[in-house]
PDB file of N, CA and C in Angstrom:
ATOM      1  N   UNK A   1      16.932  -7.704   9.969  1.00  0.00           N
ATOM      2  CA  UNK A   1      16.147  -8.439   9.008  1.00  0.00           C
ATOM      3  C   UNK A   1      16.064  -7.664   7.701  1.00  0.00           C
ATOM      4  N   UNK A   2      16.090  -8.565   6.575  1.00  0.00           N
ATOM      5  CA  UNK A   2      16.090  -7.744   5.158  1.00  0.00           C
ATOM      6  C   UNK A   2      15.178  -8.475   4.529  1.00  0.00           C
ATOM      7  N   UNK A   3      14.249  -7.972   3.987  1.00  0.00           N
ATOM      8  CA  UNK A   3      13.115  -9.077   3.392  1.00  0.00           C
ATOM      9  C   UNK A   3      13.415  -8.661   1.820  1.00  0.00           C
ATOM     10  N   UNK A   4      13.602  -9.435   0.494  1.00  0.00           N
ATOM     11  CA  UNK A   4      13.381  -8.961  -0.949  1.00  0.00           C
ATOM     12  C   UNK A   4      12.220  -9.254  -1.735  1.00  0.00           C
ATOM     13  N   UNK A   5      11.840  -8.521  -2.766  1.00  0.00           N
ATOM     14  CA  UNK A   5      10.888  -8.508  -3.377  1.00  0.00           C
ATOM     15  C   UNK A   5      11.405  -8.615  -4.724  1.00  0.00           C
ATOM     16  N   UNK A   6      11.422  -9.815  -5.870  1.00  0.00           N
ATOM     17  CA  UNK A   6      11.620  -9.806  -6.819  1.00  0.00           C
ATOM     18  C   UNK A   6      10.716  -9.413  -8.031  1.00  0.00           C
ATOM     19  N   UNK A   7      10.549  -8.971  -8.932  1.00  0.00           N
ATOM     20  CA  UNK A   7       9.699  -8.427 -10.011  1.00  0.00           C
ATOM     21  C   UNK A   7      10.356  -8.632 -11.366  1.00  0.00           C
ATOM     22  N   UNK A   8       9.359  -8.683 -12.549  1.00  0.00           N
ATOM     23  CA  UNK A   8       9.578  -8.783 -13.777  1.00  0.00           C
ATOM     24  C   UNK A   8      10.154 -10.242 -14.543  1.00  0.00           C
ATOM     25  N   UNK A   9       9.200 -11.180 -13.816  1.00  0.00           N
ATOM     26  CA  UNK A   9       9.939 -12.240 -14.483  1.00  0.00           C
ATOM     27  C   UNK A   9       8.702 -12.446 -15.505  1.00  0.00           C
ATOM     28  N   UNK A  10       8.866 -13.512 -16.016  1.00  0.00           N
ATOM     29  CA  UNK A  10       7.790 -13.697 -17.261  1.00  0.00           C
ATOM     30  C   UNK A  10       8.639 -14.777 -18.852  1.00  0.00           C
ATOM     31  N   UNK A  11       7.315 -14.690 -19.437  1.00  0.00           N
ATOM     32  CA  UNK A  11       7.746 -15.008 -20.518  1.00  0.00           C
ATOM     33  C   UNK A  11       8.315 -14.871 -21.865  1.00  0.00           C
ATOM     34  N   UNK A  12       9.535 -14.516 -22.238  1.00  0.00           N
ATOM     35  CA  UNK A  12      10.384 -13.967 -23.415  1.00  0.00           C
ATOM     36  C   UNK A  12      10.497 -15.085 -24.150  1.00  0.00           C
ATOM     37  N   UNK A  13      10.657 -14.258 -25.970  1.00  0.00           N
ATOM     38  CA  UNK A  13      10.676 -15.102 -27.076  1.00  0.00           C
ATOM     39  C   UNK A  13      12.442 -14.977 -27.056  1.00  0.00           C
ATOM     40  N   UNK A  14      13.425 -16.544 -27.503  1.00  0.00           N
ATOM     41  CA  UNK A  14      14.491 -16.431 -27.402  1.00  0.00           C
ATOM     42  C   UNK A  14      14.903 -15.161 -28.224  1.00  0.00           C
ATOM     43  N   UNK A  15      16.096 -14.435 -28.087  1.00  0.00           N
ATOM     44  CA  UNK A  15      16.344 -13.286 -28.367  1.00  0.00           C
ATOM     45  C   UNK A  15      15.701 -12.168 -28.064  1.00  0.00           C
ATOM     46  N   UNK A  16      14.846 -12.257 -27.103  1.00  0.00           N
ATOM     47  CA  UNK A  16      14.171 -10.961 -26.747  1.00  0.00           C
ATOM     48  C   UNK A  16      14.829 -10.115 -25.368  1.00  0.00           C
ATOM     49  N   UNK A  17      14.485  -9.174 -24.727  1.00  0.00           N
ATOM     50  CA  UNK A  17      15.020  -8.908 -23.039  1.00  0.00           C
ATOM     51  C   UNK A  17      14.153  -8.970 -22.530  1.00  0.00           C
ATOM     52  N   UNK A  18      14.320  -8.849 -21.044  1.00  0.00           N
ATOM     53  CA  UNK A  18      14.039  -8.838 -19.597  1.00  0.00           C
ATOM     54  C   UNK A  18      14.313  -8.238 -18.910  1.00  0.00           C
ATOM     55  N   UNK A  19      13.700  -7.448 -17.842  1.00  0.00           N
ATOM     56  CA  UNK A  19      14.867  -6.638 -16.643  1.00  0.00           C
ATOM     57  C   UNK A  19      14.357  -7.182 -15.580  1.00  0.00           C
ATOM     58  N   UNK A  20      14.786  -7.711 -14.671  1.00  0.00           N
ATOM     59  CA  UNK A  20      14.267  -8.003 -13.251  1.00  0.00           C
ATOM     60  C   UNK A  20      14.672  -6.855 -12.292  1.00  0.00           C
ATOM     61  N   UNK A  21      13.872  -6.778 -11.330  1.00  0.00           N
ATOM     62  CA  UNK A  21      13.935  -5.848 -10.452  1.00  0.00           C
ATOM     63  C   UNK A  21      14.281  -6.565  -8.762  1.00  0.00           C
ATOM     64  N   UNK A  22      14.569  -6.505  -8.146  1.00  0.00           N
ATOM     65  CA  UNK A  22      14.318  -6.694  -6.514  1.00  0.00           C
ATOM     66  C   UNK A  22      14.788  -5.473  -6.191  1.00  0.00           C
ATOM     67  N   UNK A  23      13.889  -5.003  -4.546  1.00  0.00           N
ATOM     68  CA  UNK A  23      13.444  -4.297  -3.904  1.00  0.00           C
ATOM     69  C   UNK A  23      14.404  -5.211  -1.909  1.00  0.00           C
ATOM     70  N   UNK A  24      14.757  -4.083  -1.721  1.00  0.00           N
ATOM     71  CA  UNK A  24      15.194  -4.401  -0.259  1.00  0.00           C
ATOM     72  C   UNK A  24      14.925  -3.650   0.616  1.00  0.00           C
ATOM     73  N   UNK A  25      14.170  -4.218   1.719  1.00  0.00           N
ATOM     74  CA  UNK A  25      13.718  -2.897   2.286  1.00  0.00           C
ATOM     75  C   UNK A  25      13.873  -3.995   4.212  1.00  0.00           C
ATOM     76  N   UNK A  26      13.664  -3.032   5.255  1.00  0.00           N
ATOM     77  CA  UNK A  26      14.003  -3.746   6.502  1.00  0.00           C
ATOM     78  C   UNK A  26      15.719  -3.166   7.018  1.00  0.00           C
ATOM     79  N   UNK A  27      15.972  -3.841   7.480  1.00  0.00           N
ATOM     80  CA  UNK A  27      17.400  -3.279   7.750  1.00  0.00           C
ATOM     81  C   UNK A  27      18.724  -3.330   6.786  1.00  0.00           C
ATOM     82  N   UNK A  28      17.827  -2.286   5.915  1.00  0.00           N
ATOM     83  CA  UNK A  28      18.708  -2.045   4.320  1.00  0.00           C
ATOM     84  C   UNK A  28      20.024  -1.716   4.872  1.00  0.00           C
ATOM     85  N   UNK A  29      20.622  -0.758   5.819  1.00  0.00           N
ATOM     86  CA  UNK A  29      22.408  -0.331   6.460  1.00  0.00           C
ATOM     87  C   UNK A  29      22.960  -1.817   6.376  1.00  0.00           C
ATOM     88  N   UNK A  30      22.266  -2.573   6.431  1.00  0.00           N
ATOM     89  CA  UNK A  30      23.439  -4.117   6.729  1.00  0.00           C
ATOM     90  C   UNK A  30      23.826  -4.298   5.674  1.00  0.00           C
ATOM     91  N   UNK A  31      23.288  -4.192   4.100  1.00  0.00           N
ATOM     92  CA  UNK A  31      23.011  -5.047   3.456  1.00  0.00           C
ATOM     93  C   UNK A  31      24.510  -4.736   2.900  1.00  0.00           C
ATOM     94  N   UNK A  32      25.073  -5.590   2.147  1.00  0.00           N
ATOM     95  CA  UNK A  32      26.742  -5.671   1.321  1.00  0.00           C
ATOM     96  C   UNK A  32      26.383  -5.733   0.104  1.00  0.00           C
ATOM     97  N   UNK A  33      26.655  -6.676  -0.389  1.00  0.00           N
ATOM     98  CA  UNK A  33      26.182  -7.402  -2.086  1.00  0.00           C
ATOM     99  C   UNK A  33      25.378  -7.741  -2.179  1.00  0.00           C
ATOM    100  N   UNK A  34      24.674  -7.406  -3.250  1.00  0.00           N
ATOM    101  CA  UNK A  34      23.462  -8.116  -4.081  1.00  0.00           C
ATOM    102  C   UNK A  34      23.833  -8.658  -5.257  1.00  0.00           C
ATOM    103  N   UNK A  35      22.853  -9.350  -5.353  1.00  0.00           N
ATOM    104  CA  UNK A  35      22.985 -10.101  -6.692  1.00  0.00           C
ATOM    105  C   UNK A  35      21.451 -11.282  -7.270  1.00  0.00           C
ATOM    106  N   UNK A  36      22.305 -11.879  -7.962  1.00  0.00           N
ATOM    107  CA  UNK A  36      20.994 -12.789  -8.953  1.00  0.00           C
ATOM    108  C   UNK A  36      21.739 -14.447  -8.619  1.00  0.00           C
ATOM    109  N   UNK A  37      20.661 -15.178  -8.652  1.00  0.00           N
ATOM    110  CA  UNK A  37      21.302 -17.022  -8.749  1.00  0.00           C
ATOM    111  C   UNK A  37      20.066 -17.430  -9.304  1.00  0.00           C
ATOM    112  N   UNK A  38      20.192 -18.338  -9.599  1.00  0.00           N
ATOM    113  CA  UNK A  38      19.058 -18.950 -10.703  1.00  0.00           C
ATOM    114  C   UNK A  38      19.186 -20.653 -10.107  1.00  0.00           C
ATOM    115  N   UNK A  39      17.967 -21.027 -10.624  1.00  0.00           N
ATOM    116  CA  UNK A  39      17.917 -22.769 -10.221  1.00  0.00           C
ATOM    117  C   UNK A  39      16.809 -23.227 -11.247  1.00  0.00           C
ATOM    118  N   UNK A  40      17.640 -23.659 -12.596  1.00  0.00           N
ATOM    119  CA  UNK A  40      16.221 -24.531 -13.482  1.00  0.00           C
ATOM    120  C   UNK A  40      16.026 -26.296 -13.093  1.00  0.00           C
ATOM    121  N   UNK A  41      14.888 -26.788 -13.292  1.00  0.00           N
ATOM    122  CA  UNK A  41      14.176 -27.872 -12.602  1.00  0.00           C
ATOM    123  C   UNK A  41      15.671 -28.881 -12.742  1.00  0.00           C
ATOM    124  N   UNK A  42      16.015 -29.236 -11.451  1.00  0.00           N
ATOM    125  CA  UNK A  42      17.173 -30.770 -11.965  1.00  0.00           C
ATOM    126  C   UNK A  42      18.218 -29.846 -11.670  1.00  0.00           C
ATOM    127  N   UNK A  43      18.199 -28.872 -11.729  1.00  0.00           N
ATOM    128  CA  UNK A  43      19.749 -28.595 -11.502  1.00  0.00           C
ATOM    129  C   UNK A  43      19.734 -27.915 -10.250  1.00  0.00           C
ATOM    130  N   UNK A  44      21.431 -27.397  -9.797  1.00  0.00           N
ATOM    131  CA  UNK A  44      21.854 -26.770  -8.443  1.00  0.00           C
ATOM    132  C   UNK A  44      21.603 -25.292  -9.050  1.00  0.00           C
ATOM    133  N   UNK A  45      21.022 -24.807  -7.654  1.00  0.00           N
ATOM    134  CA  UNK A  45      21.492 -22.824  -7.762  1.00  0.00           C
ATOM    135  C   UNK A  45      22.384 -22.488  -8.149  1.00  0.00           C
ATOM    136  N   UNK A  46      22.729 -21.670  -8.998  1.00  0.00           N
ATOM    137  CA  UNK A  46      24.000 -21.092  -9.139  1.00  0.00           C
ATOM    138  C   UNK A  46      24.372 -19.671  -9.055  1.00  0.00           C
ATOM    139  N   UNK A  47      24.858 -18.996  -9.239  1.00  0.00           N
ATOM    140  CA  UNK A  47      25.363 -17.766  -9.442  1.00  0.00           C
ATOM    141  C   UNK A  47      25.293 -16.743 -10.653  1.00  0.00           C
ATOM    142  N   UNK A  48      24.478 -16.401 -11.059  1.00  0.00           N
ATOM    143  CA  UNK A  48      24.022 -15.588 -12.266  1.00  0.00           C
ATOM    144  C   UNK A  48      24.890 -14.324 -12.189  1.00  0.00           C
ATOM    145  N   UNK A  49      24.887 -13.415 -10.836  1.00  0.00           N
ATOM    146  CA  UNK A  49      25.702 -11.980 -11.615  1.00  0.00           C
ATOM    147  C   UNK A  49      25.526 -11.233  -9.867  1.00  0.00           C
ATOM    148  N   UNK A  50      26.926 -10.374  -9.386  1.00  0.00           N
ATOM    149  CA  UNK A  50      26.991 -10.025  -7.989  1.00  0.00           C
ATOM    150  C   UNK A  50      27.315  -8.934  -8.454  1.00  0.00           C
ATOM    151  N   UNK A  51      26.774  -7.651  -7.334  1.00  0.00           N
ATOM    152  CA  UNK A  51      27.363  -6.544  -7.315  1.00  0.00           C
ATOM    153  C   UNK A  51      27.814  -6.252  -6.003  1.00  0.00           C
ATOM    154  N   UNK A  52      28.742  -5.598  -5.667  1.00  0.00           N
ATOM    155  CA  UNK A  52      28.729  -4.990  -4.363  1.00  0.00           C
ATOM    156  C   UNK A  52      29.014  -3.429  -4.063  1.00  0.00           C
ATOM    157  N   UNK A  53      28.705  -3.354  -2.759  1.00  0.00           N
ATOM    158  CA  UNK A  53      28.575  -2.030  -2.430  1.00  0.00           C
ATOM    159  C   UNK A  53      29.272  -0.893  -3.419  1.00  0.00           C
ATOM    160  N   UNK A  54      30.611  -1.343  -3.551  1.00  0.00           N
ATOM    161  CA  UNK A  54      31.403  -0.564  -4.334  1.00  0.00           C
ATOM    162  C   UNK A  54      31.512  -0.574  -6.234  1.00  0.00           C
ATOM    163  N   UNK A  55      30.466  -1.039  -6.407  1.00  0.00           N
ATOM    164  CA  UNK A  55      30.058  -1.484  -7.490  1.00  0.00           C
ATOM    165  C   UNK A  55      31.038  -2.507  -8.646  1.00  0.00           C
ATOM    166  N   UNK A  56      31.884  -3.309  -8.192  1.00  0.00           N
ATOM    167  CA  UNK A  56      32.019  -4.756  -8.795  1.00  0.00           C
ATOM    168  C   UNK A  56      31.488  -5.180  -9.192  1.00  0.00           C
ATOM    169  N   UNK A  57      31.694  -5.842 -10.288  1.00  0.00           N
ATOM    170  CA  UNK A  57      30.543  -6.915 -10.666  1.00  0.00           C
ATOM    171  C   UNK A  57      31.211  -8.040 -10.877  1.00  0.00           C
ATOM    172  N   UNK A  58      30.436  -9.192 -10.965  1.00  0.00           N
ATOM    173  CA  UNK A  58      30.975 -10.380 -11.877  1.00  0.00           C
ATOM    174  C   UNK A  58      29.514 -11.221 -12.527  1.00  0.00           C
ATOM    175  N   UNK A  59      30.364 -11.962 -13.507  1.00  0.00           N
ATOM    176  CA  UNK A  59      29.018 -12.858 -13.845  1.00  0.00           C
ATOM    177  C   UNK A  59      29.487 -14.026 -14.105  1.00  0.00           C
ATOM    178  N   UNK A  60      28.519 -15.253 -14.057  1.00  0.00           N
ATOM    179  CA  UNK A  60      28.119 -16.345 -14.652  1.00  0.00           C
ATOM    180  C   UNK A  60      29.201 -16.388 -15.827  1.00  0.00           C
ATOM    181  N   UNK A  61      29.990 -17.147 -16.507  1.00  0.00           N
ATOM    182  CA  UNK A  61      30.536 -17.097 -17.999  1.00  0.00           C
ATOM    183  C   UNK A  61      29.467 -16.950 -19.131  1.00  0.00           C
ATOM    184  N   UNK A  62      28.270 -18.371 -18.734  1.00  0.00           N
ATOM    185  CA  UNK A  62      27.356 -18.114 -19.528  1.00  0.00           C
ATOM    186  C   UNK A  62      26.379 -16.903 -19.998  1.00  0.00           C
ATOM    187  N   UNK A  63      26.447 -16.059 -19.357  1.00  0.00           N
ATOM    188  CA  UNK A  63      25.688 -14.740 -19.384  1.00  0.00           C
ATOM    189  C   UNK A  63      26.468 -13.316 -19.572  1.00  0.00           C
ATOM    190  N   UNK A  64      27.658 -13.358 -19.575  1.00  0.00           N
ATOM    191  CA  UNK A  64      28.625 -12.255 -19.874  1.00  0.00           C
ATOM    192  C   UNK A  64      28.424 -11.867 -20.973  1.00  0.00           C
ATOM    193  N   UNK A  65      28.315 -10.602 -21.320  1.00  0.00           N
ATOM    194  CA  UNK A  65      28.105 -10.074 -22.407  1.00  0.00           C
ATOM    195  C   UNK A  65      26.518 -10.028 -22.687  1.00  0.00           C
ATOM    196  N   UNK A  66      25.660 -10.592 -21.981  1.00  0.00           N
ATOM    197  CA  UNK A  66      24.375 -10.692 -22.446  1.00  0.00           C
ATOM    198  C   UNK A  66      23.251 -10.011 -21.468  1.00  0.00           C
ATOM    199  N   UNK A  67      24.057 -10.088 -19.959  1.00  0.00           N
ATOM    200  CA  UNK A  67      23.557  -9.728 -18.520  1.00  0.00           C
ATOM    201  C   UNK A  67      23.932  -8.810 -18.482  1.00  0.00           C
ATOM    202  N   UNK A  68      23.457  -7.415 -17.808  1.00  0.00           N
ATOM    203  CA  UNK A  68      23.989  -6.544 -16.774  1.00  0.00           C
ATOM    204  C   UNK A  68      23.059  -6.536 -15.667  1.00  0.00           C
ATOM    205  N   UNK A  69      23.954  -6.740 -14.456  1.00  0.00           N
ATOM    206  CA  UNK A  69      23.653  -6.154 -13.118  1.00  0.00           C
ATOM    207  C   UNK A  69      23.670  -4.555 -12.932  1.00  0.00           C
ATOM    208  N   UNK A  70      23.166  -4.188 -11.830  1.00  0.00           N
ATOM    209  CA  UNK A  70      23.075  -2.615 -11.555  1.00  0.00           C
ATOM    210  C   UNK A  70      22.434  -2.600  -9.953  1.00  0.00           C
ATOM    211  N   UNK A  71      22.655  -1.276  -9.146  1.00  0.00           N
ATOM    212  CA  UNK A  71      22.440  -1.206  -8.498  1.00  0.00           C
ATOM    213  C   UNK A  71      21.388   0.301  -8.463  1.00  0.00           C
ATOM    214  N   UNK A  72      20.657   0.749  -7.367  1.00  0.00           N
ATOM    215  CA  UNK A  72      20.356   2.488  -8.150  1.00  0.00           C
ATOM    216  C   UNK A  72      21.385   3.024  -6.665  1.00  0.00           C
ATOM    217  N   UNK A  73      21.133   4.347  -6.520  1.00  0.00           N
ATOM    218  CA  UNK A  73      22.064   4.811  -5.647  1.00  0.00           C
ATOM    219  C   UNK A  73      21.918   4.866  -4.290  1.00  0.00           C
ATOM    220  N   UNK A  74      20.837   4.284  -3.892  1.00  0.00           N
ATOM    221  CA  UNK A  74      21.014   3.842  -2.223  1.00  0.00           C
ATOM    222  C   UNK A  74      21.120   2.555  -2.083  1.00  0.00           C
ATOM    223  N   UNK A  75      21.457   1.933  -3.352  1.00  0.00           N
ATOM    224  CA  UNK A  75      21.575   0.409  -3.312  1.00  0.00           C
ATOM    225  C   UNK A  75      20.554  -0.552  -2.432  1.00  0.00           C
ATOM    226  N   UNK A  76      19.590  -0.085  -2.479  1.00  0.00           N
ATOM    227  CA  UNK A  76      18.171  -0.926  -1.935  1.00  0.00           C
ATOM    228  C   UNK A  76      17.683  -1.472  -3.014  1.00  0.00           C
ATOM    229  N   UNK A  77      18.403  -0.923  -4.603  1.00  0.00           N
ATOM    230  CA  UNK A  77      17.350  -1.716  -5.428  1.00  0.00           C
ATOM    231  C   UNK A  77      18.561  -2.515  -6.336  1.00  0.00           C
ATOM    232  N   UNK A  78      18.000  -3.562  -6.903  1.00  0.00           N
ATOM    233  CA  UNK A  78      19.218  -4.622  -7.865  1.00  0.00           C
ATOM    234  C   UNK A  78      18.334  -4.640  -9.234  1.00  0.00           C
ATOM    235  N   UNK A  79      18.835  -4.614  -9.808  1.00  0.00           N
ATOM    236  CA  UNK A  79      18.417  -4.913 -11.846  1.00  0.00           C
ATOM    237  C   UNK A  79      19.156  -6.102 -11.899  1.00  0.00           C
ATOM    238  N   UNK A  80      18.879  -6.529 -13.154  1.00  0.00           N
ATOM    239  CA  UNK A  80      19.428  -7.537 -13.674  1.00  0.00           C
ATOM    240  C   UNK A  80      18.753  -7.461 -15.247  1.00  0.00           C
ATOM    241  N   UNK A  81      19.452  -6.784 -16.362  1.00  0.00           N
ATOM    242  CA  UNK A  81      18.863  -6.905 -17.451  1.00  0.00           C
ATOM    243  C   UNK A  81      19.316  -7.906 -18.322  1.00  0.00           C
ATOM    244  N   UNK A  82      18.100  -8.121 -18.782  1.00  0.00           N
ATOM    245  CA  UNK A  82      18.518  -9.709 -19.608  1.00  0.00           C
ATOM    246  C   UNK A  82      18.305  -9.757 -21.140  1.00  0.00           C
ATOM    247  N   UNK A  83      19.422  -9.633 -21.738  1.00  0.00           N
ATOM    248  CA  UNK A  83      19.117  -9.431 -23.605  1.00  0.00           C
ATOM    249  C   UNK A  83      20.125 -10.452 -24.174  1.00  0.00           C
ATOM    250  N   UNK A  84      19.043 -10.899 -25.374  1.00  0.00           N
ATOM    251  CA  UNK A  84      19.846 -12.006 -25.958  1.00  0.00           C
ATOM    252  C   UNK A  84      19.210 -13.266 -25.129  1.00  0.00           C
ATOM    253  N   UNK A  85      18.379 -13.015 -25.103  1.00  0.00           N
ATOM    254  CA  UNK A  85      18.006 -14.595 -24.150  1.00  0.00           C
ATOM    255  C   UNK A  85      17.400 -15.850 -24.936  1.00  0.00           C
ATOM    256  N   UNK A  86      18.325 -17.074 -24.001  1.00  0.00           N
ATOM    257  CA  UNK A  86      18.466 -18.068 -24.430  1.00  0.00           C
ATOM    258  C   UNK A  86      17.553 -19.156 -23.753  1.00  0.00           C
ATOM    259  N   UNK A  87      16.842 -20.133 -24.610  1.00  0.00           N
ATOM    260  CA  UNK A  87      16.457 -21.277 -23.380  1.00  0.00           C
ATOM    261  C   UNK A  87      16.838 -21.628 -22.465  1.00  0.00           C
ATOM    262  N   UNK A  88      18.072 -21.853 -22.467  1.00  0.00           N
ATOM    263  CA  UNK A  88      18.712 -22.410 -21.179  1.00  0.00           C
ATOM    264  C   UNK A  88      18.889 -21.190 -20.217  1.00  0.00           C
ATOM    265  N   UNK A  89      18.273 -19.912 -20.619  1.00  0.00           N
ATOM    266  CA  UNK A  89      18.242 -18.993 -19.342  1.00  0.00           C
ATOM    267  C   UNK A  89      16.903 -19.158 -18.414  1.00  0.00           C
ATOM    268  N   UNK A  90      16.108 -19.937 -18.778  1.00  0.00           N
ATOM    269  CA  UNK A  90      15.050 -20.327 -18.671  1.00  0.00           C
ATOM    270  C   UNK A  90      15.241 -20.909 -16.582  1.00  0.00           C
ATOM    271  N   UNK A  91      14.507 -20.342 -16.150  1.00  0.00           N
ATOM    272  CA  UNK A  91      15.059 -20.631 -14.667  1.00  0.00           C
ATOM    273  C   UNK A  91      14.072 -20.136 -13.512  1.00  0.00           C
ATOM    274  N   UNK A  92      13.970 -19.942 -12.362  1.00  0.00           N
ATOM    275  CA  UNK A  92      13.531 -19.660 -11.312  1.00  0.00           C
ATOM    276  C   UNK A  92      14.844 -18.252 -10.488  1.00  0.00           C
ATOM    277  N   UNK A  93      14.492 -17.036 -10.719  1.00  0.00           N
ATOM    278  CA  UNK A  93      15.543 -16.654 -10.395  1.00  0.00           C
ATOM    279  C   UNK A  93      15.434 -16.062  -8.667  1.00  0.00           C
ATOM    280  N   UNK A  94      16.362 -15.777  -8.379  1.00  0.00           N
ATOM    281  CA  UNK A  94      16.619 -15.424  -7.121  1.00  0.00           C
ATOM    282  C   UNK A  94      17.326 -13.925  -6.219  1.00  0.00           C
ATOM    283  N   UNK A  95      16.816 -13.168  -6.141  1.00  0.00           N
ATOM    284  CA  UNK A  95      17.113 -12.263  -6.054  1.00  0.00           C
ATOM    285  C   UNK A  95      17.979 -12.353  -4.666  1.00  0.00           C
ATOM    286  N   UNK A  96      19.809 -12.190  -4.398  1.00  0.00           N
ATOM    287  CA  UNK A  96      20.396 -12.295  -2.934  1.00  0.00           C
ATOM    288  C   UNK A  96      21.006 -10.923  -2.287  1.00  0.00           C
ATOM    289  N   UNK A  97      21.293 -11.288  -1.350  1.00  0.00           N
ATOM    290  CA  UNK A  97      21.852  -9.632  -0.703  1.00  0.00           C
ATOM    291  C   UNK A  97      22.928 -11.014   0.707  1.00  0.00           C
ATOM    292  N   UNK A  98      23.691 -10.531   1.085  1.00  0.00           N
ATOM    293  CA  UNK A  98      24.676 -10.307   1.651  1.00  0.00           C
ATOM    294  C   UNK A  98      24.278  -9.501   3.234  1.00  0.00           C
ATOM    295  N   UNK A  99      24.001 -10.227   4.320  1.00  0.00           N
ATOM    296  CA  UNK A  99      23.542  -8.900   5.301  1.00  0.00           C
ATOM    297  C   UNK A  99      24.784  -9.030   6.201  1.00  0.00           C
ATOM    298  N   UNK A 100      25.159  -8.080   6.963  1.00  0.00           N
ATOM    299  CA  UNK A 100      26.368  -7.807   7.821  1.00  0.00           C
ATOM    300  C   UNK A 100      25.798  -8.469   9.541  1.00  0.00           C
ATOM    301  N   UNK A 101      26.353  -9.360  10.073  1.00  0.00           N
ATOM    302  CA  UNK A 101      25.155  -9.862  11.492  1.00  0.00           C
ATOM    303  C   UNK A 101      26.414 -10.315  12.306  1.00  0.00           C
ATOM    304  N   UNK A 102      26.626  -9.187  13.068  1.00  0.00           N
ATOM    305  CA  UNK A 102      27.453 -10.117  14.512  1.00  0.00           C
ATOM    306  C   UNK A 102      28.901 -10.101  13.620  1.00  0.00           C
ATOM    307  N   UNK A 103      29.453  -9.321  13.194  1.00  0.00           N
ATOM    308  CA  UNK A 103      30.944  -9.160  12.216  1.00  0.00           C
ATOM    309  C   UNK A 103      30.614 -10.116  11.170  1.00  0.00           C
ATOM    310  N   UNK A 104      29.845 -10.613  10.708  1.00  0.00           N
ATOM    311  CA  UNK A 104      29.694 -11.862   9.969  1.00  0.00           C
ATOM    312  C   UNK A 104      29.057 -11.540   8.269  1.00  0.00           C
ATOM    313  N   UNK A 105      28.921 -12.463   7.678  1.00  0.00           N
ATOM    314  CA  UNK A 105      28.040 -11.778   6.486  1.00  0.00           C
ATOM    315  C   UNK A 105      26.857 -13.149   5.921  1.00  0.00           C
ATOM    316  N   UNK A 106      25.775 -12.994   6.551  1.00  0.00           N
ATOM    317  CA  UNK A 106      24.539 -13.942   6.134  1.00  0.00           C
ATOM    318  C   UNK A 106      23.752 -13.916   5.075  1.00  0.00           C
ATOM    319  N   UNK A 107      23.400 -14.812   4.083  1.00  0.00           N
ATOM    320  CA  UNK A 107      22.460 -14.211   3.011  1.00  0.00           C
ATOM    321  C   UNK A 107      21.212 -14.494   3.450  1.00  0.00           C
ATOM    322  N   UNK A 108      20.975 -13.227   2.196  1.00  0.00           N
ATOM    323  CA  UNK A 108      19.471 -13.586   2.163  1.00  0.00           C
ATOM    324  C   UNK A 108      18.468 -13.703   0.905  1.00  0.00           C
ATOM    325  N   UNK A 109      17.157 -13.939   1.010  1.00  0.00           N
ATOM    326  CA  UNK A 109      16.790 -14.314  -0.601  1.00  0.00           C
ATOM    327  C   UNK A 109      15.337 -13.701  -0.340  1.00  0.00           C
ATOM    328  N   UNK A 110      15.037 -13.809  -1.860  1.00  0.00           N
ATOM    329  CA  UNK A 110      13.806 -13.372  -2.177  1.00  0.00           C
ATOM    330  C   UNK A 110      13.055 -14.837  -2.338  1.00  0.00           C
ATOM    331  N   UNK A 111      12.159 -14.455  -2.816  1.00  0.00           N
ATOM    332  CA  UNK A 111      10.927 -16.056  -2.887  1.00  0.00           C
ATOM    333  C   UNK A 111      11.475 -16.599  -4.881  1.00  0.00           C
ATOM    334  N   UNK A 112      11.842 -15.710  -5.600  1.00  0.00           N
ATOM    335  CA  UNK A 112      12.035 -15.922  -6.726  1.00  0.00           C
ATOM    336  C   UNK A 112      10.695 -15.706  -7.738  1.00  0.00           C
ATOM    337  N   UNK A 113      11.308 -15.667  -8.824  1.00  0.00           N
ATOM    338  CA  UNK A 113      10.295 -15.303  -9.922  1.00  0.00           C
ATOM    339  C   UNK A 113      10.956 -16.046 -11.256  1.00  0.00           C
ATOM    340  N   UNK A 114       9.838 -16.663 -11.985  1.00  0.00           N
ATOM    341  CA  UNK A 114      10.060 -17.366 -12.967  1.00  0.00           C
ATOM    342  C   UNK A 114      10.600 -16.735 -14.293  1.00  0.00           C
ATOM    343  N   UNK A 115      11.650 -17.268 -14.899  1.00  0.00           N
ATOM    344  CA  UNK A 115      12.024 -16.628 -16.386  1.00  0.00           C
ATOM    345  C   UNK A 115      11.971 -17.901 -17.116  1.00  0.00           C
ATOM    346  N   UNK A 116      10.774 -17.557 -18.091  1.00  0.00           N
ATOM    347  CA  UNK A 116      10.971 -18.636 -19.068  1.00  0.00           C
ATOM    348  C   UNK A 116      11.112 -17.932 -20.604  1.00  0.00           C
ATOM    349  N   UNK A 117      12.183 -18.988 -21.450  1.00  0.00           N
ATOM    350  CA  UNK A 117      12.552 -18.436 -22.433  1.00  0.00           C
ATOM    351  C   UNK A 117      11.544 -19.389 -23.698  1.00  0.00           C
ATOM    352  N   UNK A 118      10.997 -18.792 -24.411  1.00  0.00           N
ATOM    353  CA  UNK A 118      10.827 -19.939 -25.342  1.00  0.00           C
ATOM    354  C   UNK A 118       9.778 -19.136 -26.336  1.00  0.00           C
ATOM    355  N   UNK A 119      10.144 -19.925 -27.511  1.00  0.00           N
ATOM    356  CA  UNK A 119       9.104 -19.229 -28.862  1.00  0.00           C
ATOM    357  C   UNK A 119       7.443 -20.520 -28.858  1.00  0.00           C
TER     358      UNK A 119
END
């Protein structure tokens, strides 16, 4: 079991930053990739920005150049800094991890934390 704890969401003026935090704690040895997905009202989850163990990344198109992911070095913890922010980053975000179960790889999520963008 891996339970997450997301932190630092809130309210930013467009062009301002953000850093989100999640926390993984429980049977952290499983865990593979982490990452961020987002879901604003009406739309599907998507995929904001992945890291994995070996530190890869990818992102969203929309957020390249504006996002960085990070991991710290026991990889229990995920960032996600957010500069340059736009309304439409405006979202419910989701903090995921990747757990290893039975050769397999299951996700998992945090409860989410709100990012709203707006002046």
């Amino acid at each position: 079991q891996v339970q997450l704890v997301e932190s630092g969401g809130g309210l930013v003026q467009p062009g301002g930053s953000l850093r989100l935090s999640c926390v993984a704690s429980g049977s952290i040895f499983s865990i593979d990739a982490m990452g961020w997905f987002r879901q604003a009202p009406g739309k599907q989850r998507e995929l904001v920005a992945i890291i994995t163990s070996g530190g890869s990344t990818n992102y969203e198109d929309s957020v390249k150049g504006r996002f960085t992911i990070s991991r710290d070095n026991a990889k229990t913890t995920v960032y996600l800094q957010m500069n340059s922010a736009k309304p439409e980053d405006t979202a419910v975000y989701y903090c995921y991890c990747n757990v290893r179960r039975y050769g397999s790889l299951f996700p998992s999520w945090g409860q989410g934390t709100q990012v709203t963008v707006s002046s």
